[in-house]
Protein backbone atom coordinates (compact mmCIF):
# COMPACT_ATOMS: atom_id res chain seq x y z
CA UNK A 1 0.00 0.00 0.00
CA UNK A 2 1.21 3.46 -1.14
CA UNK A 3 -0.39 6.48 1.64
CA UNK A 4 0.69 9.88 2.53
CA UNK A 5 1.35 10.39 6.05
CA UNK A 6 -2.11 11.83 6.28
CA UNK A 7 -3.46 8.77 4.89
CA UNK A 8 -1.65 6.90 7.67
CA UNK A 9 -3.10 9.38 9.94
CA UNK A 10 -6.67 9.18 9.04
CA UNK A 11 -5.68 5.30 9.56
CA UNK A 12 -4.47 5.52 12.80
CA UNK A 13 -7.36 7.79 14.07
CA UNK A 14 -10.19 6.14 12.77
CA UNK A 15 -13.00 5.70 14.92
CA UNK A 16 -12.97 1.97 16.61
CA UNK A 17 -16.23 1.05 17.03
CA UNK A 18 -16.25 -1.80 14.50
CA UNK A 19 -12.80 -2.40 13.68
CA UNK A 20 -12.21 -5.27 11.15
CA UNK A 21 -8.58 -7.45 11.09
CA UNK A 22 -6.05 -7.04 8.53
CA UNK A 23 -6.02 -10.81 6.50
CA UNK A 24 -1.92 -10.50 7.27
CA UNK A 25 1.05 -7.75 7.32
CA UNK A 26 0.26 -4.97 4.76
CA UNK A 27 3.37 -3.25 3.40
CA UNK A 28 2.87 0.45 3.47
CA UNK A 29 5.13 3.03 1.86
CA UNK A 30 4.98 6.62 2.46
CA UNK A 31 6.65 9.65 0.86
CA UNK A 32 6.93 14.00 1.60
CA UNK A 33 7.96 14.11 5.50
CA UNK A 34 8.03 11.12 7.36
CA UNK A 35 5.39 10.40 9.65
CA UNK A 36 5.85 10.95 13.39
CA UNK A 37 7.40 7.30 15.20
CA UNK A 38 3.80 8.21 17.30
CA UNK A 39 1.98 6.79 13.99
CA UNK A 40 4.28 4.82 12.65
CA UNK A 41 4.18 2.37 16.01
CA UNK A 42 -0.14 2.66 16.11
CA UNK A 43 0.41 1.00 12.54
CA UNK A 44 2.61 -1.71 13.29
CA UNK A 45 0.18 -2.43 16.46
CA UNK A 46 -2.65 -2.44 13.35
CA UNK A 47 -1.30 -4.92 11.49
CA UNK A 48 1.10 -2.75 8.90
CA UNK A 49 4.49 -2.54 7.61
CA UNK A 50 6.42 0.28 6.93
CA UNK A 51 9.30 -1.09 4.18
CA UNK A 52 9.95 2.91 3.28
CA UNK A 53 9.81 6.74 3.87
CA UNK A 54 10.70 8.46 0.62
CA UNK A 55 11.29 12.28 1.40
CA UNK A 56 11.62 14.81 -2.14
CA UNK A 57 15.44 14.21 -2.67
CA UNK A 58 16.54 10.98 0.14
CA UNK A 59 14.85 7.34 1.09
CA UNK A 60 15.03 5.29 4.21
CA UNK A 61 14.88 1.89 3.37
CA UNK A 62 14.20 -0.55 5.67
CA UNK A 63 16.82 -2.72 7.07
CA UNK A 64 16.30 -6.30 8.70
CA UNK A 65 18.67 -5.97 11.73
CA UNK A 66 16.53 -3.23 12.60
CA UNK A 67 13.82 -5.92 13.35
CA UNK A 68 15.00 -7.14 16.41
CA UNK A 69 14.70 -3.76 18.13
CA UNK A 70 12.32 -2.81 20.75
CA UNK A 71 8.69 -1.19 19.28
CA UNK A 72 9.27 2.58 19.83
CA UNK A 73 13.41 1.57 18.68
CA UNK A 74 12.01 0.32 14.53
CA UNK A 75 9.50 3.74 14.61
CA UNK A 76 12.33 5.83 15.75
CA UNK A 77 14.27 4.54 12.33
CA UNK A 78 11.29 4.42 10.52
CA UNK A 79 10.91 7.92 10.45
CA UNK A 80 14.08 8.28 8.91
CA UNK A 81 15.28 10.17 6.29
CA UNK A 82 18.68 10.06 4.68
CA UNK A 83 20.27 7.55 2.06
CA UNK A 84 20.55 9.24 -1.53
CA UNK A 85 19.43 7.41 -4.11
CA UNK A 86 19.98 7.49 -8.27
CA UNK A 87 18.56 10.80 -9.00
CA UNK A 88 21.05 12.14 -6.35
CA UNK A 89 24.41 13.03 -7.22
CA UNK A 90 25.41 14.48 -4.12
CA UNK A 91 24.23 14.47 -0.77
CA UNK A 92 25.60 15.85 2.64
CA UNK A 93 24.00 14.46 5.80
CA UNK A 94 24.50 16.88 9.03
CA UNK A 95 22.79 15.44 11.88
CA UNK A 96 22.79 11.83 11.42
């Protein structure tokens, strides 16, 4: 699933009253800012996967030793910007 962090949002904050479970782990990407690690963990408790944030000119992929953190730890990183990518030539990271 592709969502803007409002999408994710809306997702997060939907009313509860008849909630309905996921069939299995959905992938979710999401692009412009990353979303706060507040959302991000609500989705994982929901039954989504984040595999990538992709800000205008940097991605943060997702990387599998970053599975065996703790909950608010794999947000934290989720909502990470800062590999280039391709249509990057040159990139200067300040406050890793």
């Amino acid at each position: 699933m592709g969502g803007a962090p409002t999408v994710l949002n809306m997702i997060v904050n939907a009313p509860t009253t008849d909630p309905k479970p996921l069939p299995g782990k959905v992938a979710v990407t999401t692009g412009a800012a990353p979303p706060p690690p507040q959302v991000l963990l609500k989705m994982e408790e929901l039954g989504f996967r984040l595999t990538e944030t992709c800000g205008p000119g940097t991605v943060n992929t997702w990387r599998p030793e970053w599975d065996a953190l703790p909950p608010e730890e794999r947000a934290k990183m989720k909502a990470r910007h800062g590999l280039n990518h391709i249509g990057i030539e040159e990139m200067d990271i300040r406050s890793p």
